[in-house]
Protein backbone atom coordinates (compact mmCIF):
# COMPACT_ATOMS: atom_id res chain seq x y z
CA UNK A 1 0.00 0.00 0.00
CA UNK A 2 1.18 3.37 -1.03
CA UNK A 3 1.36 5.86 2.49
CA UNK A 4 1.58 9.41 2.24
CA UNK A 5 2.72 11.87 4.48
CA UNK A 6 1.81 15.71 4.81
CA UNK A 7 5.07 17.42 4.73
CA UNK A 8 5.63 20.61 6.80
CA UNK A 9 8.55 21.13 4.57
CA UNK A 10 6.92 21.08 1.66
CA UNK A 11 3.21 21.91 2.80
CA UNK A 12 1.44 19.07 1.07
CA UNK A 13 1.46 15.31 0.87
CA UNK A 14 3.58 13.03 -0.57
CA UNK A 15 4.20 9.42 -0.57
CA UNK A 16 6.50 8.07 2.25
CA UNK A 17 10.00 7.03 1.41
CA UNK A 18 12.08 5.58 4.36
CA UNK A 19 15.89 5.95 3.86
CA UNK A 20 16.47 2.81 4.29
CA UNK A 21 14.05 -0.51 3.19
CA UNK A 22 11.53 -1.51 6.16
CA UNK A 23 13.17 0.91 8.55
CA UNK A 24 11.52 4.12 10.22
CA UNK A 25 13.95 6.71 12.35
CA UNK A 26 10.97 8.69 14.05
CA UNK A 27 11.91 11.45 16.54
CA UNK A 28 9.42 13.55 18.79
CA UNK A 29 10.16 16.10 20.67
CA UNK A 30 9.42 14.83 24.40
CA UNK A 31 8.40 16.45 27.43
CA UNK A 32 9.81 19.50 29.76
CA UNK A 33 9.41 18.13 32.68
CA UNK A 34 8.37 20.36 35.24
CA UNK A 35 5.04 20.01 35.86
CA UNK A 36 2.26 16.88 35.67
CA UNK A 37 1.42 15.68 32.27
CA UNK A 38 -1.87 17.32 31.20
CA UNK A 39 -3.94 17.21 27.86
CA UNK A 40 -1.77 18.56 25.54
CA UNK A 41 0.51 16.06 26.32
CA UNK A 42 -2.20 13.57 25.62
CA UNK A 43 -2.94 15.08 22.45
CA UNK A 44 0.31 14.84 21.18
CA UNK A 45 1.51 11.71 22.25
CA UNK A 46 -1.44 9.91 21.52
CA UNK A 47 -1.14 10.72 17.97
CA UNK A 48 2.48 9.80 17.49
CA UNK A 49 1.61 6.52 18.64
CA UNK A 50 -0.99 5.92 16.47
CA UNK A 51 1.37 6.71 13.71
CA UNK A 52 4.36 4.78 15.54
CA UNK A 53 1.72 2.36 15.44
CA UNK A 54 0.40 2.10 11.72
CA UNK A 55 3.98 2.07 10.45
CA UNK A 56 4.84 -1.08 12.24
CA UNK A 57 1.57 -2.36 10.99
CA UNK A 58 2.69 -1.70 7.13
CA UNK A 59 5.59 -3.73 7.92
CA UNK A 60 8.15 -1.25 9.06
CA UNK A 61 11.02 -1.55 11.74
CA UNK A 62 10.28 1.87 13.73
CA UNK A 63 13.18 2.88 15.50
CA UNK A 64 11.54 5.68 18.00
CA UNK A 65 13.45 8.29 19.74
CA UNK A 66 11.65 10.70 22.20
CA UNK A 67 13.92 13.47 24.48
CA UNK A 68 13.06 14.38 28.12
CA UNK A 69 14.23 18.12 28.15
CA UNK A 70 15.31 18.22 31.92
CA UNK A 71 17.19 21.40 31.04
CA UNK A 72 17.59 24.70 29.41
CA UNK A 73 14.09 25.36 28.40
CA UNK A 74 13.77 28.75 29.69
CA UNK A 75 10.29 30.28 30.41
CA UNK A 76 9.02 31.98 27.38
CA UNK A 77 10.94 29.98 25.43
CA UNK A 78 13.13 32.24 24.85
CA UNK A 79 16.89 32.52 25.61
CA UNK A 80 16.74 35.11 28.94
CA UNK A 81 14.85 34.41 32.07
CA UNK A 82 14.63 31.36 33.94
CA UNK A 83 15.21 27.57 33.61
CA UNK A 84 11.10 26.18 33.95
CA UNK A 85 12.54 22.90 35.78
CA UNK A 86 15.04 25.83 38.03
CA UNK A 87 11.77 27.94 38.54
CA UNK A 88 9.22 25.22 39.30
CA UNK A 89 12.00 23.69 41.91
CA UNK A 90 11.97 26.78 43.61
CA UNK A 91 8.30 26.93 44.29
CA UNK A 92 8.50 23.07 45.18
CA UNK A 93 11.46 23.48 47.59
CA UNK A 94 12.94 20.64 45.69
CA UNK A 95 16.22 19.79 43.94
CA UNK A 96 15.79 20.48 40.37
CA UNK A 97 17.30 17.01 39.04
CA UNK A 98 14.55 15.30 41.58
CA UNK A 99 11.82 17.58 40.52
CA UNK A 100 12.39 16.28 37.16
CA UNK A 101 12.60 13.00 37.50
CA UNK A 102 9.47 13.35 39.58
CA UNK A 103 7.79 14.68 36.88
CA UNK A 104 8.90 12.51 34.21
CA UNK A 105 7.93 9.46 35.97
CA UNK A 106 4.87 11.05 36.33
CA UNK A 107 4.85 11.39 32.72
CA UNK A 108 5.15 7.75 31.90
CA UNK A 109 2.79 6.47 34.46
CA UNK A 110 0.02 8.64 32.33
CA UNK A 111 1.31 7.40 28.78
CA UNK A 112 1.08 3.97 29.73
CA UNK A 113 -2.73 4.63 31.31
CA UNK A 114 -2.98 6.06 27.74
CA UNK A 115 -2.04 2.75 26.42
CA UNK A 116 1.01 4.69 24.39
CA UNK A 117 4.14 2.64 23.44
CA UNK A 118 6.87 3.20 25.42
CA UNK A 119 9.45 5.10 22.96
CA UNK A 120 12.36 2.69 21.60
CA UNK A 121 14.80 4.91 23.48
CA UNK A 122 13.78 7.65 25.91
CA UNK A 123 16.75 10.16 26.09
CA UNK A 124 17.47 12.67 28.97
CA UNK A 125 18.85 15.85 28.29
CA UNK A 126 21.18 15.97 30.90
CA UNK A 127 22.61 12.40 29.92
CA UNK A 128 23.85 14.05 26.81
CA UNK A 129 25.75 17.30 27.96
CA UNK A 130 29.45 16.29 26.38
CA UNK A 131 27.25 15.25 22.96
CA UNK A 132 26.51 18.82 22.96
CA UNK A 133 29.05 20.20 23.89
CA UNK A 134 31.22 18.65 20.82
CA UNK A 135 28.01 19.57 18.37
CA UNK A 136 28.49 23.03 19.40
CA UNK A 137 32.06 23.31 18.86
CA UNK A 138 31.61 21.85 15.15
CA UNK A 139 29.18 24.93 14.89
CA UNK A 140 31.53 27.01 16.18
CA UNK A 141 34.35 25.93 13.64
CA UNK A 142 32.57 26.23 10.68
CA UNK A 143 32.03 30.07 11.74
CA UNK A 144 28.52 29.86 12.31
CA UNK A 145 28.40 30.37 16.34
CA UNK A 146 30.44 32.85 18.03
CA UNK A 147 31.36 33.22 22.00
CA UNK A 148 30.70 36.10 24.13
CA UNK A 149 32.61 37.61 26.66
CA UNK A 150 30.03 36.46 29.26
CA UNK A 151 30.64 32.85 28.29
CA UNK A 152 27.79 32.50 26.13
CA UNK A 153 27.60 30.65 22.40
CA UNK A 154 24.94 31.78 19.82
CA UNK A 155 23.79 30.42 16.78
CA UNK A 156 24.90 33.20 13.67
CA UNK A 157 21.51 32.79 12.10
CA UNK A 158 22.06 35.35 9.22
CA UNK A 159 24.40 33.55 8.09
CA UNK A 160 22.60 30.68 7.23
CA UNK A 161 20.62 31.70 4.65
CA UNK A 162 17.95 28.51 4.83
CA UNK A 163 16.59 30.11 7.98
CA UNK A 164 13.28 30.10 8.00
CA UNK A 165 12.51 27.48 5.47
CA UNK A 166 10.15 25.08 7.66
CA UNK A 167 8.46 27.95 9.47
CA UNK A 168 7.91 30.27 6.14
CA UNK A 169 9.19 33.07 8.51
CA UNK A 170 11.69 35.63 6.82
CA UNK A 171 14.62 37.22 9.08
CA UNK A 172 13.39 40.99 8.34
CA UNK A 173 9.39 39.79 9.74
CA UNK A 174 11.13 38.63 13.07
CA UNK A 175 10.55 41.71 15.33
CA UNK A 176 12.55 42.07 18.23
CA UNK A 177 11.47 40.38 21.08
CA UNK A 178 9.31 37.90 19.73
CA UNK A 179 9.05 34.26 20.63
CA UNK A 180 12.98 34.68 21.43
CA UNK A 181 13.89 37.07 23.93
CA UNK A 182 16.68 39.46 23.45
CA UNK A 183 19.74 39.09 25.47
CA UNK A 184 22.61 42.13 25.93
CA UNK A 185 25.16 40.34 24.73
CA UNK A 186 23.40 38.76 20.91
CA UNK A 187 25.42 40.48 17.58
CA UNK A 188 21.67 40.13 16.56
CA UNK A 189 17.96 39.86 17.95
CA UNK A 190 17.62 36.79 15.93
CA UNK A 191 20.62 34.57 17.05
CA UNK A 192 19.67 31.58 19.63
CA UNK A 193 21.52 30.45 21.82
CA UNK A 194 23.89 27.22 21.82
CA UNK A 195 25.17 27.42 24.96
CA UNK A 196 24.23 29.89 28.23
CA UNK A 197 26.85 30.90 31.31
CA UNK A 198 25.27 29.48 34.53
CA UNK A 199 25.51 31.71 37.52
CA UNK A 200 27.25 30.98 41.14
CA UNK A 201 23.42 30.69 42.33
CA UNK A 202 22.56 28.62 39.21
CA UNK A 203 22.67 24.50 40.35
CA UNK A 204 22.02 22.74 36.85
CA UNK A 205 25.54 23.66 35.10
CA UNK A 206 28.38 21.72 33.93
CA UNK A 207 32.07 22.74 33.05
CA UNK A 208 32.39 23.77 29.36
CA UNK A 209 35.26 25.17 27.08
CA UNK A 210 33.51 28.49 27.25
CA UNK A 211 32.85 28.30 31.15
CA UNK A 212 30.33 26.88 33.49
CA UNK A 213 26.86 27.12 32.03
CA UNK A 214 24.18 24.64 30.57
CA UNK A 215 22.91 23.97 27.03
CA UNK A 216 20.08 25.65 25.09
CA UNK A 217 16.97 24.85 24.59
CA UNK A 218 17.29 23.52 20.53
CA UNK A 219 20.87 21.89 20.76
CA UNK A 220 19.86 18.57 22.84
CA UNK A 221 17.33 18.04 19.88
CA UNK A 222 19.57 17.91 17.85
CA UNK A 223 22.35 15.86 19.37
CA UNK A 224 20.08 13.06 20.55
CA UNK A 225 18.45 12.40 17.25
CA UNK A 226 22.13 12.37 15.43
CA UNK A 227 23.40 9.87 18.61
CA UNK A 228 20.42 7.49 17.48
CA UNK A 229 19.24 8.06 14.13
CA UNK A 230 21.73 9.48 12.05
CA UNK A 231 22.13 12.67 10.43
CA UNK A 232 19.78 12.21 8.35
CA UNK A 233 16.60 10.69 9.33
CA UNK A 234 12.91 10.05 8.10
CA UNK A 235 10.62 11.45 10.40
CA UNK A 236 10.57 14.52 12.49
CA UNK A 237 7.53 15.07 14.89
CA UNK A 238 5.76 17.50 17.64
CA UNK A 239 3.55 20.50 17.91
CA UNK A 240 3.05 23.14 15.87
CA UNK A 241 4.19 25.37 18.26
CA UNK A 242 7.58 23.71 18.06
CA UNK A 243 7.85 24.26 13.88
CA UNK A 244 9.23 28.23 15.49
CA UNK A 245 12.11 28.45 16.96
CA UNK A 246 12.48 25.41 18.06
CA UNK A 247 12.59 23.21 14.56
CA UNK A 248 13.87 26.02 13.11
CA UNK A 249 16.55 25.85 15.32
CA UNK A 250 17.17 22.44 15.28
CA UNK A 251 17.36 22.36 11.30
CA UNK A 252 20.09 25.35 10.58
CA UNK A 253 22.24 23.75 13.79
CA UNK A 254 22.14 20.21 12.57
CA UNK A 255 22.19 20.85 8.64
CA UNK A 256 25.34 23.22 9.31
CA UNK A 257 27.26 20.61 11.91
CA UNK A 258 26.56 17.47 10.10
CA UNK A 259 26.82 19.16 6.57
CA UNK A 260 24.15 17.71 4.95
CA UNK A 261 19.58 17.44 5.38
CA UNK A 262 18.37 17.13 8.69
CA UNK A 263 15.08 15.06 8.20
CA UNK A 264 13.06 14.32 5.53
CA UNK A 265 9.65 14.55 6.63
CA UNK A 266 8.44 17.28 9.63
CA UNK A 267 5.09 16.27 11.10
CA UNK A 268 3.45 18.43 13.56
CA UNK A 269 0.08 17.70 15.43
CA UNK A 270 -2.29 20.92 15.89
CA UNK A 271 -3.59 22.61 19.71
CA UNK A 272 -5.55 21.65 22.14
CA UNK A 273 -8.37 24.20 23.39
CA UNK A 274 -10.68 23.84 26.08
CA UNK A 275 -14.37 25.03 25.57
CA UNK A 276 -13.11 26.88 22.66
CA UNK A 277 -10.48 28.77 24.62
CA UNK A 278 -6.66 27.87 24.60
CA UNK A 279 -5.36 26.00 27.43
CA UNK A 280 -3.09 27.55 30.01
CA UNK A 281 -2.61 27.70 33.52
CA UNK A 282 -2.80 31.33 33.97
CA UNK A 283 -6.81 31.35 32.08
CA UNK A 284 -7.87 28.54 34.92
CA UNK A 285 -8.16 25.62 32.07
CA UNK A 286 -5.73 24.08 32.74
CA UNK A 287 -6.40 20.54 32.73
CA UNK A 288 -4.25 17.86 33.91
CA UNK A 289 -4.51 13.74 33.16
CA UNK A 290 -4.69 13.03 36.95
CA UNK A 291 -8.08 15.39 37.11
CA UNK A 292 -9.34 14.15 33.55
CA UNK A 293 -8.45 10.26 34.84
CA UNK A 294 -10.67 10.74 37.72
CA UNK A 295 -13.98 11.41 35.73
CA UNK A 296 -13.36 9.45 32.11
CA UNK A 297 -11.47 6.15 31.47
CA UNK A 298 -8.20 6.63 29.70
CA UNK A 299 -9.36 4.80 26.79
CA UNK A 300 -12.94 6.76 26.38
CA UNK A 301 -10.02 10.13 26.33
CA UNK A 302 -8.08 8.10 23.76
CA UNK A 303 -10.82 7.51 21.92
CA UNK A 304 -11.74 11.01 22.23
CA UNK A 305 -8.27 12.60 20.75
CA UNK A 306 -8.54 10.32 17.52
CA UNK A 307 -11.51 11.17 16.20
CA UNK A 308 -9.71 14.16 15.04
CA UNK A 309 -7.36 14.50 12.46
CA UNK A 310 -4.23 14.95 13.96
CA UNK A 311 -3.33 18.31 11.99
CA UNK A 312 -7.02 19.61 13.25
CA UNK A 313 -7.72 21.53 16.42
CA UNK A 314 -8.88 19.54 19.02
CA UNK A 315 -11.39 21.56 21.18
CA UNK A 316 -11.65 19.75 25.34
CA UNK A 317 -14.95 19.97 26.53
CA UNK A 318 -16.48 17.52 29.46
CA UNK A 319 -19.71 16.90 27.43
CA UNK A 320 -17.61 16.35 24.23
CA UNK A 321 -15.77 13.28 26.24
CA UNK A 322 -18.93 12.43 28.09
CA UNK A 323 -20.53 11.56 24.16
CA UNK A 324 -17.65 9.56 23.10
CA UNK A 325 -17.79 7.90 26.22
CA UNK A 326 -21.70 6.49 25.63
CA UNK A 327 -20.20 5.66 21.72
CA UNK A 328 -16.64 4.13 22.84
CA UNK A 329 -18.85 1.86 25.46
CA UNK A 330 -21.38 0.68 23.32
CA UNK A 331 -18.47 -0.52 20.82
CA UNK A 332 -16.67 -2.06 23.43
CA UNK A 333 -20.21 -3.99 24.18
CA UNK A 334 -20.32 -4.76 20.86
CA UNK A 335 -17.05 -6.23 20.46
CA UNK A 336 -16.33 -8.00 23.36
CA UNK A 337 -19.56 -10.12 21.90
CA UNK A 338 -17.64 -10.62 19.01
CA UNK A 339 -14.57 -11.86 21.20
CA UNK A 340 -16.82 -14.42 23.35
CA UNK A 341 -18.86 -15.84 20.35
CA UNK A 342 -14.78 -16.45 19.19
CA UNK A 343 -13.49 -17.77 21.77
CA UNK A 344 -10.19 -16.31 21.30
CA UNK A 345 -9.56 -17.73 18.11
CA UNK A 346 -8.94 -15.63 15.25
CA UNK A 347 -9.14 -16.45 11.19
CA UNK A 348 -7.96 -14.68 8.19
CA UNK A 349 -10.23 -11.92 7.00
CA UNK A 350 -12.23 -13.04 4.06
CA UNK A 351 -15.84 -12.22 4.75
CA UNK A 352 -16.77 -9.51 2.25
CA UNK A 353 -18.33 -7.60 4.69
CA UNK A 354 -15.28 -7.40 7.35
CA UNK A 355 -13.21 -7.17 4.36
CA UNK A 356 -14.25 -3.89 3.43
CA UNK A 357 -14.05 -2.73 6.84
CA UNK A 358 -10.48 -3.40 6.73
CA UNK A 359 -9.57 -2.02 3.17
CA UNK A 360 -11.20 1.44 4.23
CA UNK A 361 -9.56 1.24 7.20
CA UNK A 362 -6.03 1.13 6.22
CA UNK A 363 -6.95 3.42 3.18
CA UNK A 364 -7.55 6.04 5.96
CA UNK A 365 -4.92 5.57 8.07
CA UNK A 366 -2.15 5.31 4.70
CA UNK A 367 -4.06 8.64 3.46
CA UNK A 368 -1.73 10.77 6.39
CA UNK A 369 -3.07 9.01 8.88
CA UNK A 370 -6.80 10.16 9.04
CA UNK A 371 -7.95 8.72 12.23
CA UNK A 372 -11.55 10.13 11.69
CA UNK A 373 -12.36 7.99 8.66
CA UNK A 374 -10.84 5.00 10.49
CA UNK A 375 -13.15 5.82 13.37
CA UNK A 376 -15.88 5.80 11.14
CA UNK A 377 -15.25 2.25 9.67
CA UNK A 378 -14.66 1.20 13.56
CA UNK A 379 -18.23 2.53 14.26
CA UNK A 380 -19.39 0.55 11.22
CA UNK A 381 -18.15 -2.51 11.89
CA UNK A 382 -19.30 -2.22 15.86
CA UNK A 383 -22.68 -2.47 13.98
CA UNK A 384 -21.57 -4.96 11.91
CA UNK A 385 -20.30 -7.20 15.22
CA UNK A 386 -24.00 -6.39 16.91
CA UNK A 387 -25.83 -8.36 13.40
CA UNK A 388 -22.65 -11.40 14.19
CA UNK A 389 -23.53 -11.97 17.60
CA UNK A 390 -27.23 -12.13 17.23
CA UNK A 391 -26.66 -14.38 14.27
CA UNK A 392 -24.45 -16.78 16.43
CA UNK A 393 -22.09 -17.00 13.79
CA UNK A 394 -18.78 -18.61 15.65
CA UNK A 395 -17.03 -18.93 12.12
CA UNK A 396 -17.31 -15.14 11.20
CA UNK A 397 -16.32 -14.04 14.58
CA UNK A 398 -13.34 -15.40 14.28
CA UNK A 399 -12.91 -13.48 11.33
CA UNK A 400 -14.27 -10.09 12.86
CA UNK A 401 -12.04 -11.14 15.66
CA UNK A 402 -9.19 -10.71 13.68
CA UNK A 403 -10.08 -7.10 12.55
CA UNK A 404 -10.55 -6.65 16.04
CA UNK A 405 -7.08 -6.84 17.02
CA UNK A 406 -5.99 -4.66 13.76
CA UNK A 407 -8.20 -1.80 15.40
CA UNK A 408 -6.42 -2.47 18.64
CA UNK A 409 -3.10 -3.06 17.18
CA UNK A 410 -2.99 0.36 15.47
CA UNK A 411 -5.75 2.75 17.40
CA UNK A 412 -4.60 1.68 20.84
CA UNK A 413 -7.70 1.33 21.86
CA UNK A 414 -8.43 -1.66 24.58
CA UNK A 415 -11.79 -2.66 24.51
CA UNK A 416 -11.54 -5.31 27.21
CA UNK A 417 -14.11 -3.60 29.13
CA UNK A 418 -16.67 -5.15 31.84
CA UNK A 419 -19.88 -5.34 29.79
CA UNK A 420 -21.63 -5.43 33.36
CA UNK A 421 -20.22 -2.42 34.32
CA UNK A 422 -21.31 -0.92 31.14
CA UNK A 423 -24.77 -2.06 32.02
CA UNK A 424 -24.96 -1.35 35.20
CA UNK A 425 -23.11 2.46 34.60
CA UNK A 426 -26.64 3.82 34.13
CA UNK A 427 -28.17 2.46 36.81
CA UNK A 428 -25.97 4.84 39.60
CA UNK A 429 -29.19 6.44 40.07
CA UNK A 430 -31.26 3.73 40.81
CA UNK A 431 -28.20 2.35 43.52
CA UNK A 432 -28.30 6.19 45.41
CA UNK A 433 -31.83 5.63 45.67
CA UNK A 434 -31.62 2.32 47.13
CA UNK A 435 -29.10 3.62 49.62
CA UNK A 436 -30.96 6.24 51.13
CA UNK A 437 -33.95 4.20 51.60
CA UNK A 438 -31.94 1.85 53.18
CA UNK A 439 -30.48 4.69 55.46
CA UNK A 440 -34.07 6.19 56.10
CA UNK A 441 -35.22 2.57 57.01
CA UNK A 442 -32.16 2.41 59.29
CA UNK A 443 -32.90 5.85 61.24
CA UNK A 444 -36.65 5.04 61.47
CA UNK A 445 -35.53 1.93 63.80
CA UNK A 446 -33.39 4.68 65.42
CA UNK A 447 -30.19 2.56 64.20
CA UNK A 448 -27.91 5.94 63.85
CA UNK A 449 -24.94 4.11 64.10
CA UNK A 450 -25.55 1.96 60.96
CA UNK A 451 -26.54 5.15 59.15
CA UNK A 452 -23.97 7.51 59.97
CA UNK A 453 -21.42 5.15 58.99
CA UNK A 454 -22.89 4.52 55.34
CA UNK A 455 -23.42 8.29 55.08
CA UNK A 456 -19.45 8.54 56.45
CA UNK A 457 -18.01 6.13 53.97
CA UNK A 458 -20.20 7.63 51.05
CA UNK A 459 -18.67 11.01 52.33
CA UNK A 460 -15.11 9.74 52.05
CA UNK A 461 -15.92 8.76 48.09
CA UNK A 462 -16.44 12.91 47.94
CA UNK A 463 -20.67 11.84 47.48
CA UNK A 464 -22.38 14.43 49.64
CA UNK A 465 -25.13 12.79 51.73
CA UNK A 466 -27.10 15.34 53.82
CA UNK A 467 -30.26 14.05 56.71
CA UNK A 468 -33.60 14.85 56.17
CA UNK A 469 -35.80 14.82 58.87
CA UNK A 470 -37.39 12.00 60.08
């Protein structure tokens, strides 16, 4: 099957080309951790598995390298002001390197709820420090970085002309001050920096031929995915809010210390919103997994984040979930019919019927991965598993069976769900009501004891049980 790709490069799709046969070098941009994992995170991640995911399907090797940036992302992104994992530290009284690793486990523990493939290798940022440093001094010698007297090394990015070639962004458009922030000592508003001079006060910094200091931002990009995948590899993903200046960054440092492309194809997954609003800590929207984990299963949020395109906006709203939880249930009812009626057994894919499911499906997902349409033949062939079951059909089901695991295989959705539970998920209602006509029985024999502690343990699972009078 022929897949294609959109290209941020080139701004349109075309058909997928791995350097080398059956192989995939994929890299996304992972984590700052300094703070729990919220939906953006979920977003993102979710999608790159999905594509991780459908790539190993079509028969590739995927080779998948994800970063923890545990330092030098300075708040605003920009290269003045504070370290975020320094400034969040502070607040937490807590070493930085403990912070983050608090946070990153944290990270991970979320993924996996997710159901998201761990990454082939997980890199930290700090593990990488003398990697840098020697990328830095290539830059350096080939004239396109330059030291400061205050120990710091910027990127010369007028002199490499290709700046500006992902983003669409010309040199003269780039006002002072925004996205990077202007420091004293810069020959030019635009240059980024490679390397910053740490501070006496400053506790993330490591010895350096230009001083004491820590790495930018861009440069451990750059020096993990060359460690792992090359200089040259296939597939470059993250947010669109990463294509400027981060990717940007990444590109004219790599293409200028490695002498040759940086990546073939750049992939970025759109924003998240919440009730139409963006998401941010400082507008109150802020939502984390922990909260959203509390309310929804991770697989109805799953499900929730792949009905959209992963180049579309995807807008957070609790009634939006709450729909695609009734849907994603009623599936999983559906097909965990299928998988008794089976057995467990599974058959090649031949019905007509189940076969068509499965052509649409991977046209979809090879057509730049449109998760949408390959909802939409998951929805139909839920239907389709409702008519098998009724029917009784053992021999089809083992064949539906089969295109069960596909869905699983490459959606990441788990559908081993407790059909009871579904059942009974409706029926809360009806169980409060029974409860407090237990407890009014209870207090009508003056039994208090009995009915304080059922309205005390009720209490402790946050449901608010107040006494009428008898």
């Amino acid at each position: 099957m022929t897949l294609s790709i959109y290209n941020s490069f080139s701004r349109k799709k075309e058909e997928f080309k791995s350097i080398h046969d059956g192989i995939v070098g994929l890299y996304v941009c992972g984590p700052t951790v300094y703070g729990p994992p919220h939906v953006g995170h979920a977003r993102s991640y979710t999608n790159f598995d999905v594509i991780r995911r459908y790539l190993e399907y079509a028969g590739y090797n995927v080779k998948y390298v994800q970063n923890i940036t545990d330092v030098g992302h300075l708040v605003g992104d920009g290269d003045d002001g504070e370290d975020k994992i320094l400034a969040q530290s502070s607040k937490e009284n807590l070493d930085p390197f403990a912070l983050a690793y608090k946070y990153e486990v944290m990270y991970f523990k979320y993924m996996d709820l997710l159901n998201v493939k761990r990454p082939t290798i997980s890199a930290r940022a700090t593990s990488f420090i003398p990697e840098m440093i020697d990328l830095i001094n290539k830059i350096i010698e080939k004239g396109f970085a330059y030291v400061t007297k205050e120990g710091n090394v910027y990127f010369s990015v007028h002199k490499f002309n290709e700046y500006g070639k992902l983003s669409g962004r010309k040199l003269e458009n780039n006002l002072s001050g925004e996205r990077i922030a202007i420091a004293d000592d810069k020959q030019n508003p635009e240059d980024f920096a490679l390397w910053k001079s740490a501070s006496n006060g400053h506790i993330m910094k490591w010895n350096s031929p230009w001083g004491v200091g820590y790495p930018g931002w861009h440069i451990e990009c750059s020096t993990i995915s060359k460690k792992f995948l090359g200089n040259t590899f296939d597939i470059h993903g993250g947010g669109i809010d990463n294509i400027f200046p981060h990717h940007e960054s990444e590109i004219a440092q790599s293409e200028i210390a490695n002498g040759c492309r940086f990546v073939n194809y750049f992939m970025h997954n759109n924003l998240v919103t919440v009730n139409g609003t963006k998401m941010g800590k400082s507008l109150g929207n802020f939502i984390t997994l922990e909260d959203l984990f509390k309310q929804f299963d991770p697989m109805v949020v799953r499900y929730f984040i792949i009905q959209f395109h992963y180049r579309k906006p995807v807008d957070f709203s609790i009634d939006a979930i709450k729909a695609c939880e009734e849907q994603f249930n009623k599936i999983s009812e559906n097909l965990n019919g299928i998988k008794t009626l089976a057995n467990g057994e599974f058959d090649k894919i031949s019905d007509e019927e189940i076969l068509s499911v499965k052509q649409n499906f991977e046209n979809a997902m090879s057509d730049d991965f449109n998760t949408p349409l390959a909802i939409a033949e998951l929805i139909r062939f839920s239907k389709i598993s409702a008519k098998i079951v009724g029917l009784g059909d053992k021999n089809i089901a083992k064949q539906a069976n089969s295109m069960i695991k596909v869905f699983e295989d490459v959606l990441g959705l788990k559908f081993e769900c407790d059909i009871m539970s579904i059942e009974n998920s409706n029926d809360d209602d009806k169980l409060m009501s029974l409860i407090s006509e237990i407890r009014d029985k209870l207090r009508a024999e003056k039994n208090y004891a009995m009915s304080d502690y059922i309205r005390d343990e009720l209490n402790k699972l946050d449901i608010d049980v107040k006494d009428k009078k008898i």
